[in-house]
Protein backbone atom coordinates (compact mmCIF):
# COMPACT_ATOMS: atom_id res chain seq x y z
CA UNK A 1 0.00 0.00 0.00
CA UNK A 2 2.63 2.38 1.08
CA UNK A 3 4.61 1.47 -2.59
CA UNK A 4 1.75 2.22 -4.57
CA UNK A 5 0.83 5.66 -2.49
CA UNK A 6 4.61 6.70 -3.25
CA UNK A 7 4.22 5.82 -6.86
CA UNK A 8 0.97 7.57 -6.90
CA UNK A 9 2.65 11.00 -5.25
CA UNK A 10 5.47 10.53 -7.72
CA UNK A 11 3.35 10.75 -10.87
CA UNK A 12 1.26 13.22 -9.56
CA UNK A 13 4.60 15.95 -9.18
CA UNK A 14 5.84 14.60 -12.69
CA UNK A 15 2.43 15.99 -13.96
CA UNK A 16 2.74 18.97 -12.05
CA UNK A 17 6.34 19.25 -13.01
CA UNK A 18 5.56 19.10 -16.86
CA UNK A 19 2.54 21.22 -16.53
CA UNK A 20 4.98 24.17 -14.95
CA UNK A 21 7.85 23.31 -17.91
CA UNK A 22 5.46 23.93 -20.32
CA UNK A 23 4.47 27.51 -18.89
CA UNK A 24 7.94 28.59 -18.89
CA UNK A 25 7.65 28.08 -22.70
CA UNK A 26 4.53 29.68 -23.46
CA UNK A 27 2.83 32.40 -20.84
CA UNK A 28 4.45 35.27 -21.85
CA UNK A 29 6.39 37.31 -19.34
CA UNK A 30 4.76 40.11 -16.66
CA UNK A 31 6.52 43.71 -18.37
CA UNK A 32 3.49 42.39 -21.08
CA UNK A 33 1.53 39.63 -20.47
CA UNK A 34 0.06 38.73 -23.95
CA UNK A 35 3.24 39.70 -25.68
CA UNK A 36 3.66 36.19 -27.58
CA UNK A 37 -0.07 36.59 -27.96
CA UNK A 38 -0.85 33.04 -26.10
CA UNK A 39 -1.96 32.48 -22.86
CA UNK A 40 -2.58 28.65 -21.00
CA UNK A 41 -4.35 27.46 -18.81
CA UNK A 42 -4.24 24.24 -17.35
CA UNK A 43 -7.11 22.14 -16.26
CA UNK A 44 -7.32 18.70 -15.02
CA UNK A 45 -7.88 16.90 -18.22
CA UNK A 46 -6.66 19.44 -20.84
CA UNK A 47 -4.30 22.59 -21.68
CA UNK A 48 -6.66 25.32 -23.21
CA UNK A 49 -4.41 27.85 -25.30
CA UNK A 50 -5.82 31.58 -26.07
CA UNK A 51 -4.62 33.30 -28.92
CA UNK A 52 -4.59 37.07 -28.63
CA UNK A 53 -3.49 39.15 -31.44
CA UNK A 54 -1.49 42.70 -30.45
CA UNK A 55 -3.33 45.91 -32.41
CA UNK A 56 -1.45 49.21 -32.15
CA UNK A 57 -4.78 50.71 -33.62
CA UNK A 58 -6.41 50.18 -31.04
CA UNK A 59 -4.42 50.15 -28.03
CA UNK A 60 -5.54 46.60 -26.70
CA UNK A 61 -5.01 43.11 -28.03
CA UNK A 62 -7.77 41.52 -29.89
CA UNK A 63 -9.25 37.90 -29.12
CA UNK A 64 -8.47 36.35 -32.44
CA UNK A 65 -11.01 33.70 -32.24
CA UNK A 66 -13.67 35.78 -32.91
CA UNK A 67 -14.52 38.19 -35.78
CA UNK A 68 -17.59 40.63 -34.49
CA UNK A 69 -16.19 43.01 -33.09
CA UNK A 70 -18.01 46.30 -31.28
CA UNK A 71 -17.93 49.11 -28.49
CA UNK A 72 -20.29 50.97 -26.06
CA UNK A 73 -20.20 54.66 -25.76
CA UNK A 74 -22.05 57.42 -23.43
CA UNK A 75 -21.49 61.04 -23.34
CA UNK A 76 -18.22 60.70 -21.91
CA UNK A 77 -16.59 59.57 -25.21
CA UNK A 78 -17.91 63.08 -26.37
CA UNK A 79 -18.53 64.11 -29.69
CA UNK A 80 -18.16 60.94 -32.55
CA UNK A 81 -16.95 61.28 -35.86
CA UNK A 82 -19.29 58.56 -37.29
CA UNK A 83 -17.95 58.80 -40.36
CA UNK A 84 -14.36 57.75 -39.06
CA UNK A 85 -15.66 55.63 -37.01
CA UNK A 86 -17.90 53.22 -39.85
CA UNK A 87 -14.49 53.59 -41.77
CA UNK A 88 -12.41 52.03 -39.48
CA UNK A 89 -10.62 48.41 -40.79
CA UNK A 90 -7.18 48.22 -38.74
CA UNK A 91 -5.44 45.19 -39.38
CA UNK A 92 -8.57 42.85 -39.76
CA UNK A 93 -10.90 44.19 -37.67
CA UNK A 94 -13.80 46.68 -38.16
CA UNK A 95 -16.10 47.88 -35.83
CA UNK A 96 -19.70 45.78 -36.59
CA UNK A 97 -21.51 47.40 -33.75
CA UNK A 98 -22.01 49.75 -31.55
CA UNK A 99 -24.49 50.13 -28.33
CA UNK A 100 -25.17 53.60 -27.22
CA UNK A 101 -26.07 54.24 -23.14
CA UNK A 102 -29.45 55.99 -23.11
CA UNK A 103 -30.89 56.71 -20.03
CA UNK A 104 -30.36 55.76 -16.11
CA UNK A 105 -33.35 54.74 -13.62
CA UNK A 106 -36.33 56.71 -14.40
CA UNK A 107 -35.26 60.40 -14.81
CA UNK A 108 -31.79 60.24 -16.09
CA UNK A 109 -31.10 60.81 -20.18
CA UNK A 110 -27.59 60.81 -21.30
CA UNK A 111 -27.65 64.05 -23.06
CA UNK A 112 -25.87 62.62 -26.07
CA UNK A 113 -27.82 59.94 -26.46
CA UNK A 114 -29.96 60.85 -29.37
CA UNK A 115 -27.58 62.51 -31.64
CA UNK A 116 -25.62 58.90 -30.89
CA UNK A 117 -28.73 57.40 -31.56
CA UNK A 118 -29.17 58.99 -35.17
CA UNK A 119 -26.25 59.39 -36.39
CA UNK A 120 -24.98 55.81 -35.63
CA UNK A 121 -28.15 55.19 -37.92
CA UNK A 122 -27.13 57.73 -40.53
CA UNK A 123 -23.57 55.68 -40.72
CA UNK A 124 -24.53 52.22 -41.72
CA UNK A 125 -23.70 50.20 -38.30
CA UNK A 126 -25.94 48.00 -36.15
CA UNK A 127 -27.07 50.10 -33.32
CA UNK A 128 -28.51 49.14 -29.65
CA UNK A 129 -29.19 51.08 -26.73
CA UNK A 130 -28.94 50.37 -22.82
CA UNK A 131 -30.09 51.13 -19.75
CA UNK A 132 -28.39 51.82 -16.00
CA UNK A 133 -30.67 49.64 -13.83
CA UNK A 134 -31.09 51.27 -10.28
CA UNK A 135 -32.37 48.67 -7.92
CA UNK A 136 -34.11 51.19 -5.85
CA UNK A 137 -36.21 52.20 -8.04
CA UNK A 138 -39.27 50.63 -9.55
CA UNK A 139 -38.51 48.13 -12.43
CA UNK A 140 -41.26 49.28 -14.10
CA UNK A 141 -40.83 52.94 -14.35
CA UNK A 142 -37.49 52.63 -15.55
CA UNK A 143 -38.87 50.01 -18.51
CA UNK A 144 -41.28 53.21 -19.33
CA UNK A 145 -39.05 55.92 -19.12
CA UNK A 146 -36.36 53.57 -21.69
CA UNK A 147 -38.82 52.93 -23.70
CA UNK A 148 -40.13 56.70 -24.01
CA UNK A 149 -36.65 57.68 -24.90
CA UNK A 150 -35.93 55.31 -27.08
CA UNK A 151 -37.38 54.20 -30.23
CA UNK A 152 -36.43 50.87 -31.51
CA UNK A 153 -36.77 49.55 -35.33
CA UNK A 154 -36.78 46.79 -37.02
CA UNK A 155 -32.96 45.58 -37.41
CA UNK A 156 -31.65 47.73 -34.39
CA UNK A 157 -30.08 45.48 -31.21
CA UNK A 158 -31.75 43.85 -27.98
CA UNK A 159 -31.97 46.43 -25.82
CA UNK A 160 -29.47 45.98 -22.80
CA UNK A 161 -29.95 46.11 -18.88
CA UNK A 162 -26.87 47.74 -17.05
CA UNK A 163 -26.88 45.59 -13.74
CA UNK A 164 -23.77 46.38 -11.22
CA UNK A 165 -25.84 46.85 -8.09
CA UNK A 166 -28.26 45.05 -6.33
CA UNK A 167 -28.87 47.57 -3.88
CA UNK A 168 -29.22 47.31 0.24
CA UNK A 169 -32.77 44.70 -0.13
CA UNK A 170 -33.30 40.95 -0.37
CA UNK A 171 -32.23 39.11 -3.21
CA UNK A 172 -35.68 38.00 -3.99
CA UNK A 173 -36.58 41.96 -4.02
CA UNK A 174 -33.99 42.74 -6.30
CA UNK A 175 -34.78 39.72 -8.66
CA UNK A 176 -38.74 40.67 -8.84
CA UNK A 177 -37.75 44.53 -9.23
CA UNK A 178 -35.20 43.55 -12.49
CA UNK A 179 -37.91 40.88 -13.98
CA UNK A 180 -40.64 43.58 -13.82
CA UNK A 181 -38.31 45.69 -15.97
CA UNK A 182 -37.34 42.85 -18.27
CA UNK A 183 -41.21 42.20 -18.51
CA UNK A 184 -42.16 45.53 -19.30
CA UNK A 185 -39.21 45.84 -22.28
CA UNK A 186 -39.40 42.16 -23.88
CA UNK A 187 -43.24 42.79 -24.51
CA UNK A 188 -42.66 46.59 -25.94
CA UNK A 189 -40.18 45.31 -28.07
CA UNK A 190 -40.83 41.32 -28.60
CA UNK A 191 -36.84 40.46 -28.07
CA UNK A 192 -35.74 39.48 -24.91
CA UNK A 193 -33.64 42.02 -23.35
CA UNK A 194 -29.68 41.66 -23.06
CA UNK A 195 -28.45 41.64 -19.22
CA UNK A 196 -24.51 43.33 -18.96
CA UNK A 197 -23.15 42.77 -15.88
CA UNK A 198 -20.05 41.74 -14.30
CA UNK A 199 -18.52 38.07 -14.32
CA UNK A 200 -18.65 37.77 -10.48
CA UNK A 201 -21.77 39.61 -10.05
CA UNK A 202 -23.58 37.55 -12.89
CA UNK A 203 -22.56 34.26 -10.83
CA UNK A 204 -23.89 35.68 -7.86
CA UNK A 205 -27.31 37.70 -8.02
CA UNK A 206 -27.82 36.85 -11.90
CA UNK A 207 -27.39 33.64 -13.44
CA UNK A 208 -30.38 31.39 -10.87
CA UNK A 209 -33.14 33.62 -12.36
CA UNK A 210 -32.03 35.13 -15.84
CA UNK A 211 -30.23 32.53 -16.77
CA UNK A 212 -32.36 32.15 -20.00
CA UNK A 213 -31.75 36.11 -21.69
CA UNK A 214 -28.61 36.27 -22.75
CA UNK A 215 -25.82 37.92 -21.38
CA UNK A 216 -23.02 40.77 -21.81
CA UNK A 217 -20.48 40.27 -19.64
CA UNK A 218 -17.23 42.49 -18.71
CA UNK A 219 -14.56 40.91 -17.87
CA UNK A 220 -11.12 42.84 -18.40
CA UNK A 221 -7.73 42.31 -19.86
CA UNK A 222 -7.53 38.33 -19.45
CA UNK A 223 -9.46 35.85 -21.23
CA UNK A 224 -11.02 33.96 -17.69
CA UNK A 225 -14.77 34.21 -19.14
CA UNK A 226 -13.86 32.21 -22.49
CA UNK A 227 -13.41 28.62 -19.59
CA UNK A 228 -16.27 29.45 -17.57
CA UNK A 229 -19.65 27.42 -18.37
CA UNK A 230 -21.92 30.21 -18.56
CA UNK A 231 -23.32 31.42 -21.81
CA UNK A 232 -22.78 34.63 -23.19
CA UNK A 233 -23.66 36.72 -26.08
CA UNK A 234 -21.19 39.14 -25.74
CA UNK A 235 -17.93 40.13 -23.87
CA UNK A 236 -16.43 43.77 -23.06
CA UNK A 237 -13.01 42.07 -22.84
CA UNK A 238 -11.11 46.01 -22.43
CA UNK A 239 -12.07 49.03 -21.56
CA UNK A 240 -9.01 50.57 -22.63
CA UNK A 241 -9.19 50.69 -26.13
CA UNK A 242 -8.68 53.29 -29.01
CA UNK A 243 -10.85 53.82 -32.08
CA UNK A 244 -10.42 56.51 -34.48
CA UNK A 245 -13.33 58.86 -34.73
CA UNK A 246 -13.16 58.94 -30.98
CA UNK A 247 -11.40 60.57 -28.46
CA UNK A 248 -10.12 58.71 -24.92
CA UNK A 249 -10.42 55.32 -24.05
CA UNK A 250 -13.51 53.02 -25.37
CA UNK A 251 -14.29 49.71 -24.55
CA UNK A 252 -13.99 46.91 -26.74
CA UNK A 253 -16.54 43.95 -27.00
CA UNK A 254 -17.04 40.90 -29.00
CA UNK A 255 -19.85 38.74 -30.04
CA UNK A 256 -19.68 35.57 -29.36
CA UNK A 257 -20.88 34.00 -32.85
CA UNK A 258 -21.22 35.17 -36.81
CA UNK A 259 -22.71 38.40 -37.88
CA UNK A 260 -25.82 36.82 -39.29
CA UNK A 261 -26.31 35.37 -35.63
CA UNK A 262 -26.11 38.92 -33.75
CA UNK A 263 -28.49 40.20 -36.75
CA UNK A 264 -30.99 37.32 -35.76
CA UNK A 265 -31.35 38.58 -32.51
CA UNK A 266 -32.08 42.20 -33.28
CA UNK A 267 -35.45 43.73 -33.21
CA UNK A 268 -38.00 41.88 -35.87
């Protein structure tokens, strides 16, 4: 028993021991940590490799295993130059889509949004719009006050949800208080809604009750959300990213499929 324990502990630490040799070779070193654009990690059963591809265009490096490619803007990224921006095909990748914040729990309009709204129209790319979700307030009212301010047509994006908070109140509260919003919006409409949260907060307050809409995550500068088992539609994978036609930082998402599958869930 003893012999076959030892032998047992011995090819356990050769596993380890080639798992670690093999991450000297390939995870890049820490003064940049996708700089050989590949990144491992090592599960029980397998070694999962992530290619990332280095754009000096943009600023960020680019998940190369996916080709839609889009950002999210509010007033802060100021005045656009849409024409720029539609324009824009650096080293592969063009921006597909873009969603455009539009108003915050029920009396908040971001004062750019609808000269966003039109002239992302205007220039030929896919447009959505979102909303900041304040737990606080009721569900309901916010769905309204969206929905006055924003009028959706045929092609345009799922509305989105912006859920970071869940406020001081039960979880059960804050889960009735987001479905009556999601309610209200998915029957306006007739497309479910898109929920963007965080990773962590997703697995926490989101995923046992809206686990059927789909889902925009953010999860920054590492590609941990591409090895979890939760479905997504789309990731904000940087928010540090550079377009032209825009001044400042932007951040950078990707859809998680083809372009004819993000146009089959836009509004009918």
């Amino acid at each position: 028993m003893l012999v076959r324990l030892n032998v047992q502990w011995i090819r356990g630490r050769v596993r380890i021991f080639l798992g670690l040799l093999i991450l000297l070779f390939l995870i890049p070193k820490k003064s940049d940590p996708y700089s050989n654009k590949k990144i491992v990690y090592l599960t029980p059963r397998i070694i999962k490799l992530v290619q990332y591809r280095k754009t000096d265009a943009f600023g960020i490096h680019i998940p190369t295993m996916y080709n839609v490619h889009g950002i999210d803007i509010s007033r802060y990224q100021q005045k656009i130059n849409w024409k720029k921006l539609k324009a824009v095909d650096e080293e592969g990748v063009a921006i597909s889509f873009v969603y455009i914040k539009a108003t915050e729990g029920v009396d908040a309009l971001d004062p750019m949004f609808s000269t966003n709204w039109n002239e992302c129209k205007n220039a030929g790319l896919l447009r959505g719009a979102y909303h900041y979700f304040k737990p606080k307030k009721s569900g309901k009212e916010q769905a309204k006050f969206f929905l006055n301010k924003v009028a959706h047509l045929a092609g345009d994006l799922p509305p989105v949800i912006d859920v970071e908070e869940r406020g001081k109140m039960s979880l059960g509260l804050f889960h009735r208080n987001l479905k009556s919003m999601i309610d209200e919006i998915e029957a306006e409409v007739g497309v479910k809604p898109v929920i963007y949260t965080s990773l962590r907060f997703y697995q926490d307050f989101i995923k046992t009750k809206f686990a059927d809409y789909p889902c925009w995550i953010a999860n920054y500068h590492h590609p941990k959300l591409l090895f979890t088992k939760e479905k997504w539609a789309i990731w904000q994978h940087s928010d540090k990213g550079k377009v032209s036609g825009i001044m400042g930082r932007v951040d950078f998402n990707t859809f998680n499929g083809s372009m004819d599958e993000l146009k089959k869930l836009c509004v009918k």
